[in-house]
Protein backbone atom coordinates (compact mmCIF):
# COMPACT_ATOMS: atom_id res chain seq x y z
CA UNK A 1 12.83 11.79 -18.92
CA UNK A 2 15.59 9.13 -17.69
CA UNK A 3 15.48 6.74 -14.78
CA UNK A 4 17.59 9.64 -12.06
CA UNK A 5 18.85 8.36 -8.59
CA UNK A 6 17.40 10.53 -5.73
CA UNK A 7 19.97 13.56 -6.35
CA UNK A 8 21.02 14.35 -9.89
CA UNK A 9 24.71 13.75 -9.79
CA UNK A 10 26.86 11.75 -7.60
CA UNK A 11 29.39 14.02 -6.10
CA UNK A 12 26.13 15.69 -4.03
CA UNK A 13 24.92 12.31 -3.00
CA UNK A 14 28.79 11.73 -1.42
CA UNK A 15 28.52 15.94 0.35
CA UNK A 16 25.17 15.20 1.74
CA UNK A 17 24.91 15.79 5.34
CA UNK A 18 20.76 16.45 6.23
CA UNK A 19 17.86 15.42 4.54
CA UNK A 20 14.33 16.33 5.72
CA UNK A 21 12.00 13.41 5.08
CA UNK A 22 8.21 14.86 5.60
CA UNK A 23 5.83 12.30 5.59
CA UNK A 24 2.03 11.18 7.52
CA UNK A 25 0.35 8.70 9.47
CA UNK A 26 -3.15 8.97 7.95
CA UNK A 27 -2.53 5.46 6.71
CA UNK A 28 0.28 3.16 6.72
CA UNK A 29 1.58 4.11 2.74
CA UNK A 30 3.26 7.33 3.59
CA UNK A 31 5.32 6.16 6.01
CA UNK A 32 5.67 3.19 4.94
CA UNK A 33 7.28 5.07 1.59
CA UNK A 34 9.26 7.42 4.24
CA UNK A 35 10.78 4.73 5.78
CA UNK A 36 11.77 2.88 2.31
CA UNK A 37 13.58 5.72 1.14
CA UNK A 38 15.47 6.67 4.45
CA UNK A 39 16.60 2.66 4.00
CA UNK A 40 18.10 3.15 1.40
CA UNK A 41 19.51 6.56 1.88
CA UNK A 42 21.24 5.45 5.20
CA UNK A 43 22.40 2.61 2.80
CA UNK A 44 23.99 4.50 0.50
CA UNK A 45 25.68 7.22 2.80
CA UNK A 46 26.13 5.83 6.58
CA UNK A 47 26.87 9.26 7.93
CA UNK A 48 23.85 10.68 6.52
CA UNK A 49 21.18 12.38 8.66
CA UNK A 50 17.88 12.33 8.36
CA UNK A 51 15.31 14.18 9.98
CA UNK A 52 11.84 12.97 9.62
CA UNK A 53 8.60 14.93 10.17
CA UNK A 54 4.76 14.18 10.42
CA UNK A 55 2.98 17.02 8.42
CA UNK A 56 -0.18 16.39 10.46
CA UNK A 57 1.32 16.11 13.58
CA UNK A 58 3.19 19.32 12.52
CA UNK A 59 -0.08 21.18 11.98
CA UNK A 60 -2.37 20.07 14.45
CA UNK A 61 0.07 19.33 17.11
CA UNK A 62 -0.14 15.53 19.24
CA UNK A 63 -3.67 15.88 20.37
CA UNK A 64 -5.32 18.17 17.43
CA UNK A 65 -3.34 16.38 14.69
CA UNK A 66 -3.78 12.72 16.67
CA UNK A 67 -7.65 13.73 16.17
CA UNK A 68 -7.46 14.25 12.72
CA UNK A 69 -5.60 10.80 11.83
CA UNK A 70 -7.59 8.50 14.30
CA UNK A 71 -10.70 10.13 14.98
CA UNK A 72 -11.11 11.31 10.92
CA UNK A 73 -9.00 9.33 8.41
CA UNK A 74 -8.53 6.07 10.46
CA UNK A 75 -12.41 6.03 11.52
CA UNK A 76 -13.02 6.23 8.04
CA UNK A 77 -10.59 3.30 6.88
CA UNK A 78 -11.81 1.34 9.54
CA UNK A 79 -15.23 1.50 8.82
CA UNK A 80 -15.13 1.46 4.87
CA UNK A 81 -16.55 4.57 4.39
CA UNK A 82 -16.28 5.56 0.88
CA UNK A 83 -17.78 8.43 1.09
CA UNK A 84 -16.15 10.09 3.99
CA UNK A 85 -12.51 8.98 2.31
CA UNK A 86 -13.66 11.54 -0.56
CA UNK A 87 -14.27 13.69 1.48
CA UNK A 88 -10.73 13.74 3.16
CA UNK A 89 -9.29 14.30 -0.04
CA UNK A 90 -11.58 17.24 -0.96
CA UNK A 91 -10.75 18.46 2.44
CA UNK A 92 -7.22 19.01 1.19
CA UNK A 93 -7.26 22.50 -0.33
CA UNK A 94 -9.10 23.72 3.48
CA UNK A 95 -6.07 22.20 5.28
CA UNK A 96 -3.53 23.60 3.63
CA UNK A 97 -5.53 27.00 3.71
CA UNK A 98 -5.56 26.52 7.59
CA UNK A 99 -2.79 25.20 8.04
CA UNK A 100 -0.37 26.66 5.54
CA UNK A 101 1.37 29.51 7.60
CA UNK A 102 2.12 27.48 10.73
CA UNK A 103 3.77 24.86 8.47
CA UNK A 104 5.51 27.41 6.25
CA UNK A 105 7.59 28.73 9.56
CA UNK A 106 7.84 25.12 11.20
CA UNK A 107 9.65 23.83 8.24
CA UNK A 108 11.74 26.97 7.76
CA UNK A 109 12.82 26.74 11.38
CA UNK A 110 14.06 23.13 10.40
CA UNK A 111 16.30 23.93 7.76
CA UNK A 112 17.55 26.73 9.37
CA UNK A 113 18.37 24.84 12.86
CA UNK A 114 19.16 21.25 11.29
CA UNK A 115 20.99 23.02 7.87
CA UNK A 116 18.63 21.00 5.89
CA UNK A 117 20.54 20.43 2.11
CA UNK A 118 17.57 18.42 0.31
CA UNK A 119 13.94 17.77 1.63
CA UNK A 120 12.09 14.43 0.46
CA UNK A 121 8.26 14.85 1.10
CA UNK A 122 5.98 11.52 0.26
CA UNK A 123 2.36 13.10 1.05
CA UNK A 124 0.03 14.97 -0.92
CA UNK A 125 -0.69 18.28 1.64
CA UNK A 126 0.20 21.57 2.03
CA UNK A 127 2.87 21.66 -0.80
CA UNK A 128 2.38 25.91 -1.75
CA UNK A 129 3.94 25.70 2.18
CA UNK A 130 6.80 23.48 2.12
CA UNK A 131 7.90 24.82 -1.20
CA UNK A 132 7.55 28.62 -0.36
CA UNK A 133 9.82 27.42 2.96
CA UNK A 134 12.57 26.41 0.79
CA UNK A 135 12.14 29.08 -1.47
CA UNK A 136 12.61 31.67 1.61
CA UNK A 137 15.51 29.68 3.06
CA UNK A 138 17.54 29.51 -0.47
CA UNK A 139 16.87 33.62 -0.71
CA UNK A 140 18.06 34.44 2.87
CA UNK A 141 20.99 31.91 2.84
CA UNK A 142 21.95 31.52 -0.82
CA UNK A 143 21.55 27.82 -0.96
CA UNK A 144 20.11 25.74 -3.71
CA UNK A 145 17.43 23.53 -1.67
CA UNK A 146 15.10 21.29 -3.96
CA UNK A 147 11.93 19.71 -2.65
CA UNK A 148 11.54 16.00 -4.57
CA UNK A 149 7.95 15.02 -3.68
CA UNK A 150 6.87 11.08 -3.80
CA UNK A 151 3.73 10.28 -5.57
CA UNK A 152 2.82 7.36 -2.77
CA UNK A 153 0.05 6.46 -5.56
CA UNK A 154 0.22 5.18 -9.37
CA UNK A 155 0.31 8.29 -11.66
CA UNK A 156 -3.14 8.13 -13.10
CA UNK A 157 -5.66 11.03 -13.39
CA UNK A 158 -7.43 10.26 -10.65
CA UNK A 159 -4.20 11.02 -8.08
CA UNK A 160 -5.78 14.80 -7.85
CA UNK A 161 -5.26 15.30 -4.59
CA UNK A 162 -1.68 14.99 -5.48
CA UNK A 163 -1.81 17.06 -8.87
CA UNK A 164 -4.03 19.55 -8.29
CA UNK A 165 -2.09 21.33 -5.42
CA UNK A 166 1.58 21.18 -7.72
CA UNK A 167 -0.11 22.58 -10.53
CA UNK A 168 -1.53 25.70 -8.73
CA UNK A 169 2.12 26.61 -7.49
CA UNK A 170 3.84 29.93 -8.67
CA UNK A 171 6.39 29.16 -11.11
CA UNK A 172 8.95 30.13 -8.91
CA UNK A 173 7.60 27.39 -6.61
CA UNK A 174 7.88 24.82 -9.39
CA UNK A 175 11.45 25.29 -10.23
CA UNK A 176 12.81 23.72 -7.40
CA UNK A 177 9.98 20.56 -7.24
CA UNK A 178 11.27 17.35 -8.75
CA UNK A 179 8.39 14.31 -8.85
CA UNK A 180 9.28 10.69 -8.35
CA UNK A 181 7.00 8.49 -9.81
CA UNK A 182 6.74 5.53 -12.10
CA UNK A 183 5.55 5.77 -15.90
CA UNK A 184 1.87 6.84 -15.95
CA UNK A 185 -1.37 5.56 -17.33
CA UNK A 186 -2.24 7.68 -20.12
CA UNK A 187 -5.24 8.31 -22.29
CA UNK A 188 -5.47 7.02 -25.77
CA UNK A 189 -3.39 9.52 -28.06
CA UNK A 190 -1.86 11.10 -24.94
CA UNK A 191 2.17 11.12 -24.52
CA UNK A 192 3.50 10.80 -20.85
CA UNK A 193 4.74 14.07 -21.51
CA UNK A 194 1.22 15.49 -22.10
CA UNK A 195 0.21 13.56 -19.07
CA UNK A 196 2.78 15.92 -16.87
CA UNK A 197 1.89 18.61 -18.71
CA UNK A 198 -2.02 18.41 -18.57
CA UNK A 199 -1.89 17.29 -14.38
CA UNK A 200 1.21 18.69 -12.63
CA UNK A 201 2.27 21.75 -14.87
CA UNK A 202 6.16 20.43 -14.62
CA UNK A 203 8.33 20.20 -17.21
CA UNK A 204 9.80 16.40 -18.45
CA UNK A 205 13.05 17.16 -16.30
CA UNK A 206 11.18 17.81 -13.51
CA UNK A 207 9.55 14.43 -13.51
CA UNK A 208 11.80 11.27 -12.54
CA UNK A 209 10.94 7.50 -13.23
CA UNK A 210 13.13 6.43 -9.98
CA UNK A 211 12.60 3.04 -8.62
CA UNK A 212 9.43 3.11 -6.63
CA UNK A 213 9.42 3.45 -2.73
CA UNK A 214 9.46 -0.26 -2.14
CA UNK A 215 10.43 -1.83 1.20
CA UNK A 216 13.61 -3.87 1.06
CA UNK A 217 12.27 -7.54 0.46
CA UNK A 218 9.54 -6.16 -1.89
CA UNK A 219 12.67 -4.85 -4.25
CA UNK A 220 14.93 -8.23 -3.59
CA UNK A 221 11.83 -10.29 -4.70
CA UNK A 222 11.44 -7.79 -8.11
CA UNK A 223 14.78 -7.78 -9.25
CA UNK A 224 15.24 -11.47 -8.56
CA UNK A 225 12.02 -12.03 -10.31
CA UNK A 226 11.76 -14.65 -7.79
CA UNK A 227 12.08 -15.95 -3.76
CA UNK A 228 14.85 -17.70 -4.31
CA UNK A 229 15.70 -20.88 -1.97
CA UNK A 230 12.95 -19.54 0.70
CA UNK A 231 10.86 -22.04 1.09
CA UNK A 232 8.84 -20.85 4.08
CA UNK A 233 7.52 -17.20 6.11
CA UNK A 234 8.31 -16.81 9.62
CA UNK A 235 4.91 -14.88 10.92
CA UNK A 236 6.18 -12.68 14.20
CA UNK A 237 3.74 -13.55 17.18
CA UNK A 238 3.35 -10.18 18.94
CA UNK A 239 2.15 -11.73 22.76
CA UNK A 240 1.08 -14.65 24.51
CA UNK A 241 -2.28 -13.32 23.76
CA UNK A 242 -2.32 -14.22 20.00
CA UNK A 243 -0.22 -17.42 20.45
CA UNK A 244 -2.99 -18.88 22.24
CA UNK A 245 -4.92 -17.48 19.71
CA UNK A 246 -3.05 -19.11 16.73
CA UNK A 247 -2.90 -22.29 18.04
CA UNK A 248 -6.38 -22.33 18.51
CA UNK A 249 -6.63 -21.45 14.86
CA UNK A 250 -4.14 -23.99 13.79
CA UNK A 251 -5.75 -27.18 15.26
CA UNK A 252 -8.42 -26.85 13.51
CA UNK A 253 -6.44 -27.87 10.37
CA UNK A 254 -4.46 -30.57 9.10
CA UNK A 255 -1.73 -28.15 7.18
CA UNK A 256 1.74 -28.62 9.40
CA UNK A 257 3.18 -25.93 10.93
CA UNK A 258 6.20 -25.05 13.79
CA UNK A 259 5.47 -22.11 16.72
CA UNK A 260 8.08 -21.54 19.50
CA UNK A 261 7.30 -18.19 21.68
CA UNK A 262 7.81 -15.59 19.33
CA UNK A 263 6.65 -17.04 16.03
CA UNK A 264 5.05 -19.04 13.77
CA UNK A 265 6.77 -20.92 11.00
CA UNK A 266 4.35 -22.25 7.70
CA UNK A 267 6.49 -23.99 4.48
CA UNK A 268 5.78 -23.32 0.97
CA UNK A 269 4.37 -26.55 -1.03
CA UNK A 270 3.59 -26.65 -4.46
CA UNK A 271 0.64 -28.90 -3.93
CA UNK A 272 -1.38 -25.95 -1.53
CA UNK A 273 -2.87 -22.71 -2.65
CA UNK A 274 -2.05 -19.63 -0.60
CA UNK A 275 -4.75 -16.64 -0.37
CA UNK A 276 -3.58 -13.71 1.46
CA UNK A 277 -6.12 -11.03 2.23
CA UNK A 278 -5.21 -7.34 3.60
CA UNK A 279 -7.17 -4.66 3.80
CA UNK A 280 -4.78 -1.85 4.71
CA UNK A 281 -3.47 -0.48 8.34
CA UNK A 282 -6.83 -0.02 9.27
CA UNK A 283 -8.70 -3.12 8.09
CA UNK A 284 -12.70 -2.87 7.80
CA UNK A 285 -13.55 -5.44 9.67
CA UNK A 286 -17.20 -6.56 8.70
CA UNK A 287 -15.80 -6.73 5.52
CA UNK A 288 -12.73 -8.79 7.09
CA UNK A 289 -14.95 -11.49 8.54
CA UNK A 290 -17.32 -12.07 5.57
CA UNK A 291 -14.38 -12.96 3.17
CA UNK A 292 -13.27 -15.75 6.10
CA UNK A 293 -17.30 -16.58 6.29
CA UNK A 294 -17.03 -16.97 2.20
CA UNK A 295 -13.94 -18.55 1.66
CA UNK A 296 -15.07 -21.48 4.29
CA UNK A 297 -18.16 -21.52 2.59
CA UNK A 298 -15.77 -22.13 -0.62
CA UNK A 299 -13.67 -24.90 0.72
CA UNK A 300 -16.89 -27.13 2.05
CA UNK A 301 -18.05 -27.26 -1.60
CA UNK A 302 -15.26 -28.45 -2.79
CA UNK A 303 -14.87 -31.93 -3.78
CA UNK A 304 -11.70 -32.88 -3.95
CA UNK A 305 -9.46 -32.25 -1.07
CA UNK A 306 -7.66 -29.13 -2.18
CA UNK A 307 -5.70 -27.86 0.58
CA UNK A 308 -5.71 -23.78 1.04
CA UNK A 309 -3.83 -21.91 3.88
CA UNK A 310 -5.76 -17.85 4.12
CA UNK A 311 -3.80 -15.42 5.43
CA UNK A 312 -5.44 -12.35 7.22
CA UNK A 313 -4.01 -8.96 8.24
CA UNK A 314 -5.40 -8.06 11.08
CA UNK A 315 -5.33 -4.15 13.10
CA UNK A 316 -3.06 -4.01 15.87
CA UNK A 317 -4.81 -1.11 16.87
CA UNK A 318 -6.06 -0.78 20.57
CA UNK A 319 -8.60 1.09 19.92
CA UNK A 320 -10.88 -1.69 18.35
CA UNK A 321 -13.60 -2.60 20.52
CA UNK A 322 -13.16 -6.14 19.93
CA UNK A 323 -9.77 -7.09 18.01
CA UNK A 324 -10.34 -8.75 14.51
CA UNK A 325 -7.66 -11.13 15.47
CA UNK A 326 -10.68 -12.21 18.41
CA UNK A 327 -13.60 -11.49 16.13
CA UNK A 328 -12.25 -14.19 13.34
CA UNK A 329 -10.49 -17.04 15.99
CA UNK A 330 -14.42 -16.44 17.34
CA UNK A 331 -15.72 -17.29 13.87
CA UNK A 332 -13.49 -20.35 13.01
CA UNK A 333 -14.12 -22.31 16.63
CA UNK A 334 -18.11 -21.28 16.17
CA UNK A 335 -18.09 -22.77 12.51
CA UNK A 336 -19.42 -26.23 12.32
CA UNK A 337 -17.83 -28.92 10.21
CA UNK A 338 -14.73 -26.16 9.59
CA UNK A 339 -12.75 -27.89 6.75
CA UNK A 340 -9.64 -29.29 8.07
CA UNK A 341 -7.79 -28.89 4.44
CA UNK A 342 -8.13 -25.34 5.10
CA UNK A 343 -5.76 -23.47 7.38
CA UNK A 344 -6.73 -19.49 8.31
CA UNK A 345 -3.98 -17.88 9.98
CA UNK A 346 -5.72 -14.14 11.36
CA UNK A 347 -1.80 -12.42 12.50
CA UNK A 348 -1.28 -9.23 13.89
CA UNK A 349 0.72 -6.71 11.47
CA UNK A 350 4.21 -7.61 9.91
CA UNK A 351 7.01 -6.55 8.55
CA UNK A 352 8.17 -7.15 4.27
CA UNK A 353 9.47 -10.69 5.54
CA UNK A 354 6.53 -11.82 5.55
CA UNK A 355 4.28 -9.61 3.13
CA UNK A 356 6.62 -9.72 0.42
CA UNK A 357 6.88 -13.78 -0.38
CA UNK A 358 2.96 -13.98 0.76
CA UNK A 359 2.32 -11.25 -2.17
CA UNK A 360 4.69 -13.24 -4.66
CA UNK A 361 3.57 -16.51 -3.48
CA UNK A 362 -0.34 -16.24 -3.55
CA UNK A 363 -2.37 -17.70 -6.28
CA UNK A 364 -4.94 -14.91 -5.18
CA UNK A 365 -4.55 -11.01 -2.89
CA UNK A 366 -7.74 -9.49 -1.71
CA UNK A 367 -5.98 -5.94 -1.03
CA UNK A 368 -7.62 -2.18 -1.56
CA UNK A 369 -5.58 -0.42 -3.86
CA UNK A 370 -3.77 2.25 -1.50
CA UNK A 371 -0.97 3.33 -3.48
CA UNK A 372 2.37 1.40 -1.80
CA UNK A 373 0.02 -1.91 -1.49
CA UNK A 374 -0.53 -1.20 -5.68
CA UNK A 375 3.04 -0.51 -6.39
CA UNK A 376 3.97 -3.87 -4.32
CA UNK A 377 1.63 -5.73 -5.76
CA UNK A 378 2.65 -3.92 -9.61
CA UNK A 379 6.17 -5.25 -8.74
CA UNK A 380 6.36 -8.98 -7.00
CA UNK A 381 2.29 -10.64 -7.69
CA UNK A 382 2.30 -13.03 -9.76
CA UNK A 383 -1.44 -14.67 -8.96
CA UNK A 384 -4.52 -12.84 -9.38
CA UNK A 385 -5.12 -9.43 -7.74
CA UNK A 386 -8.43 -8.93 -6.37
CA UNK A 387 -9.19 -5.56 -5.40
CA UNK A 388 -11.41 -4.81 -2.36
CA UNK A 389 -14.78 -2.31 -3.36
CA UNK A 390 -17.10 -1.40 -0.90
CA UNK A 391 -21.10 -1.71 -1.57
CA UNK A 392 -22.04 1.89 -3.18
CA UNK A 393 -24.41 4.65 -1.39
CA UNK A 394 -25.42 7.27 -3.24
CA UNK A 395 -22.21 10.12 -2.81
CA UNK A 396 -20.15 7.51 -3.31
CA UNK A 397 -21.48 7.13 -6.49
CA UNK A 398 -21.70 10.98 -7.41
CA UNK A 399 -17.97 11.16 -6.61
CA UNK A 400 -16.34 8.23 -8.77
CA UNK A 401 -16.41 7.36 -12.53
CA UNK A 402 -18.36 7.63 -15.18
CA UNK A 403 -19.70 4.40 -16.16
CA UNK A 404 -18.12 4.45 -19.46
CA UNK A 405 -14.57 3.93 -17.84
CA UNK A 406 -14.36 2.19 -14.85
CA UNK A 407 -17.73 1.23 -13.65
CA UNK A 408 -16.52 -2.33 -12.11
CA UNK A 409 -13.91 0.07 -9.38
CA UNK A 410 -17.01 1.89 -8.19
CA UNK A 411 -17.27 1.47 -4.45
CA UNK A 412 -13.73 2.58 -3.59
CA UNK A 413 -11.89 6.46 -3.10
CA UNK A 414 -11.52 7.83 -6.38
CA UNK A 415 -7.76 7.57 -6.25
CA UNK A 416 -7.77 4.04 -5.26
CA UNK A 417 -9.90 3.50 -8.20
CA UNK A 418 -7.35 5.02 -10.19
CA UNK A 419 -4.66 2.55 -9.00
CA UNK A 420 -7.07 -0.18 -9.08
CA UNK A 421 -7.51 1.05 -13.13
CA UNK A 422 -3.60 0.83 -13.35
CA UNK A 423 -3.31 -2.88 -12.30
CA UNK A 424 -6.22 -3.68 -14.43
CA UNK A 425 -3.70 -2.28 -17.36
CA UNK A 426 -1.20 -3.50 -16.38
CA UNK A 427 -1.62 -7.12 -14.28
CA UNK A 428 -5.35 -7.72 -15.17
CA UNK A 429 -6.73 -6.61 -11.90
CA UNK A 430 -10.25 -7.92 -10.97
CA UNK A 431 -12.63 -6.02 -8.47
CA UNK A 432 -14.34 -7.80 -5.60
CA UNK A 433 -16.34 -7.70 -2.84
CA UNK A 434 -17.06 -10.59 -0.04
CA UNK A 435 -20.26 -11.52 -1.89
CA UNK A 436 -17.82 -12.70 -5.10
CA UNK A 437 -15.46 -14.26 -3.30
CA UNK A 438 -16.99 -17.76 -3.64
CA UNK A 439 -17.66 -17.20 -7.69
CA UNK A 440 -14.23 -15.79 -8.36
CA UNK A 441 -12.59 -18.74 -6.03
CA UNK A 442 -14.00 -21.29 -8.30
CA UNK A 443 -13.28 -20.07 -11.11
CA UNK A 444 -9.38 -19.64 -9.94
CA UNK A 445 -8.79 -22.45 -8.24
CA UNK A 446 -10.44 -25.09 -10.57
CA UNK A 447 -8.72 -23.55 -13.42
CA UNK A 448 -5.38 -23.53 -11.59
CA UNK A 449 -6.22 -27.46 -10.68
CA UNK A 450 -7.21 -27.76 -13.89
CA UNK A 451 -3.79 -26.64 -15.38
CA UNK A 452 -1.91 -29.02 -12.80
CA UNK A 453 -3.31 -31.79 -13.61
CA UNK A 454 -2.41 -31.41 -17.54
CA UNK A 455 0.89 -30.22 -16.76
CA UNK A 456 1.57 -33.54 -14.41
CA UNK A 457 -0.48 -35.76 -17.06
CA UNK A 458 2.54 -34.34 -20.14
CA UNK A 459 5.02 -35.07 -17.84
CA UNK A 460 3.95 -38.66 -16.87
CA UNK A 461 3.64 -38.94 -21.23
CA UNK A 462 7.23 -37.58 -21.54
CA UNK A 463 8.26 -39.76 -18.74
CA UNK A 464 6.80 -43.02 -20.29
């Protein structure tokens, strides 16, 4: 297996007129993934174009398939419903039953109209479809039309609702998938070649270790290993709304800052520590508000005056009753004696600016591990990376681990879990919930402290 660029030999890459990127909105990682890899597509071949598709949207059409990605997946997000996530993924196989024919001839009408030469697909349904398409379009028109499908989550065993529909394919189907990935997390005496084997069916040429769908400063950051001379984040202020908003949040702190109209500049300093907490697209936001609630809790018991600026995805999302961004400014004017060496900053969505130094720069992310969020994370963290669980009911439990093998992910979608196992592996990973927050933050930050003020103390001795 070798590290392959999108297409398997240059001279194609040059020909290339129309790709077919097929992505979907039920959460922000597939199109987040769609819209890295069309980056750098349109980077590498200007005159490229690329035709992108929801698969929901395709299937259910604007009000049946808006239904199914707000009113099902996004409800469930939102309200941290582990056991109705499961669900969705369980769901799969029905979809693609009900929905297979109508996307087999949508996406064969696209190649034929747009003369589609390579089709890029970074979600996990109705694959027997799109496959069979491009099967049916290379017979008729003797092309040679390969599918290369985007595992949007950390090849571990638990990405089934990826593996278990490529597997079932008809050979036939097979021989013209490719699967870009990263290396896997295999069991003890297991090859990565009996991984593929075991989960997908595919052969080792079918399966290549590309560079994962990062967003543009998220692979800047990773190759530099660093931020370079950026010594601040400019946070994008969406309305007059959440100015007034921000600066109410912001005088309640001593940390400096600089706002004009559109946004909100905050400087890097090696004496501060920098938490950054984001819960997805579609942030739950009970469990949102107890982490502020905990971390103030935190700072007050500290004695020294550490100073900590928390930053807080928030849902831009109309369809929120009340608006975390509201909910949390609410909290921190409500809170008495609110530490003023602690700076929360509750912003609206943004863009890799701003996500990609916060994730590099943070002593400490409270993230769930959806599978872009994990491979960012894999690539630029270098603090601590505390992964959001949700307290257990009783399916939730019936549909994770065993408690022999990953008992402290419970409370999260099985695949999550998985890619919550694979930063364990590989960056020491911790799970957490708002009621550790306080626990875990002292033992971080007084060992960070700690360190400091031994490294300053050797370099006063060297000095002297």
């Amino acid at each position: 297996m070798t590290n392959l660029p999108y297409f398997p030999d240059s001279d194609s890459r040059k020909t290339l007129k129309n790709i077919l990127i097929l992505t979907t909105s039920g959460g922000g990682g597939h199109l987040q993934a769609a819209a890295a890899i069309k980056q750098e597509l349109l980077e590498k071949n200007e005159k490229l174009q690329v035709i992108e598709r929801n698969i929901v949207l395709i299937a259910g059409g604007k009000l049946f398939g808006k239904f199914m990605i707000e009113g099902i997946w996004n409800s469930a997000q939102k309200n941290g419903s582990v056991k109705a996530l499961n669900l969705c993924a369980i769901a799969i196989p029905l979809f693609d039953f009900l929905f297979g024919a109508s996307i087999f001839f949508q996406i064969f009408k696209i190649l034929k109209k747009k003369k589609i030469e390579h089709i890029i697909d970074t979600q996990p349904m109705t694959t027997f479809a799109i496959t069979l398409a491009a099967r049916f379009y290379n017979y008729l028109y003797k092309k040679n039309l390969k599918v290369e499908k985007y595992l949007t989550e950390l090849p571990t065993k638990y990405a089934y609702h990826y593996f278990r529909a490529i597997k079932n394919l008809p050979q036939k189907n097979k021989e013209i998938l490719t699967l870009a990935t990263t290396y896997p997390l295999t069991d003890r005496n297991q090859t990565s070649e009996m991984f593929w084997e075991k989960l997908s069916g595919l052969n080792p040429g079918q399966i290549h270790y590309n560079n994962l769908p990062l967003r543009k400063n998220f692979k800047i950051i990773a190759q530099k290993g660093s931020i370079g001379s950026q010594n601040s984040i400019s946070i994008q202020i969406k309305n007059e709304e959440e100015k007034t908003l921000l600066l109410d949040c912001l005088k309640l702190s001593s940390h400096p800052y600089l706002m004009n109209d559109s946004s909100l500049k905050i400087s890097f300093d090696s004496r501060v520590h920098y938490l950054t907490l984001m819960l997805g697209s579609q942030p739950v936001q009970e469990a949102s508000l107890n982490y502020v609630k905990e971390f103030i809790e935190f700072v007050k018991e500290q004695k020294t005056l550490q100073r900590f600026v928390f930053f807080v995805f928030c849902s831009d999302k109309k369809s929120d009753l009340i608006p975390l961004q509201k909910r949390i400014h609410l909290l921190l004017k409500e809170t008495q004696n609110f530490p003023s060496q602690l700076l929360v900053v509750p912003m609206s969505s943004q863009e890799d600016d701003v996500i990609a130094p916060l994730f590099f720069k943070s002593s400490a992310t409270i993230t769930k591990a959806g599978g872009i969020t994990s491979m960012e994370l894999l690539s630029v963290s270098q603090g601590k990376i505390w992964i959001h669980k949700e307290e257990e009911d009783f399916l939730s439990k019936f549909l994770c681990f065993s408690k022999s093998e990953i008992i402290s992910f419970k409370g999260m979608p099985k695949w999550e879990a998985g890619n919550a196992l694979y930063l364990k592996n590989k960056k020491d990973a911790t799970s957490i919930s708002p009621k550790k927050l306080k626990e875990l933050s002292h033992l971080l930050f007084d060992s960070i402290d700690k360190n400091l003020d031994q490294q300053e103390l050797q370099q006063n001795l060297s000095n002297s």
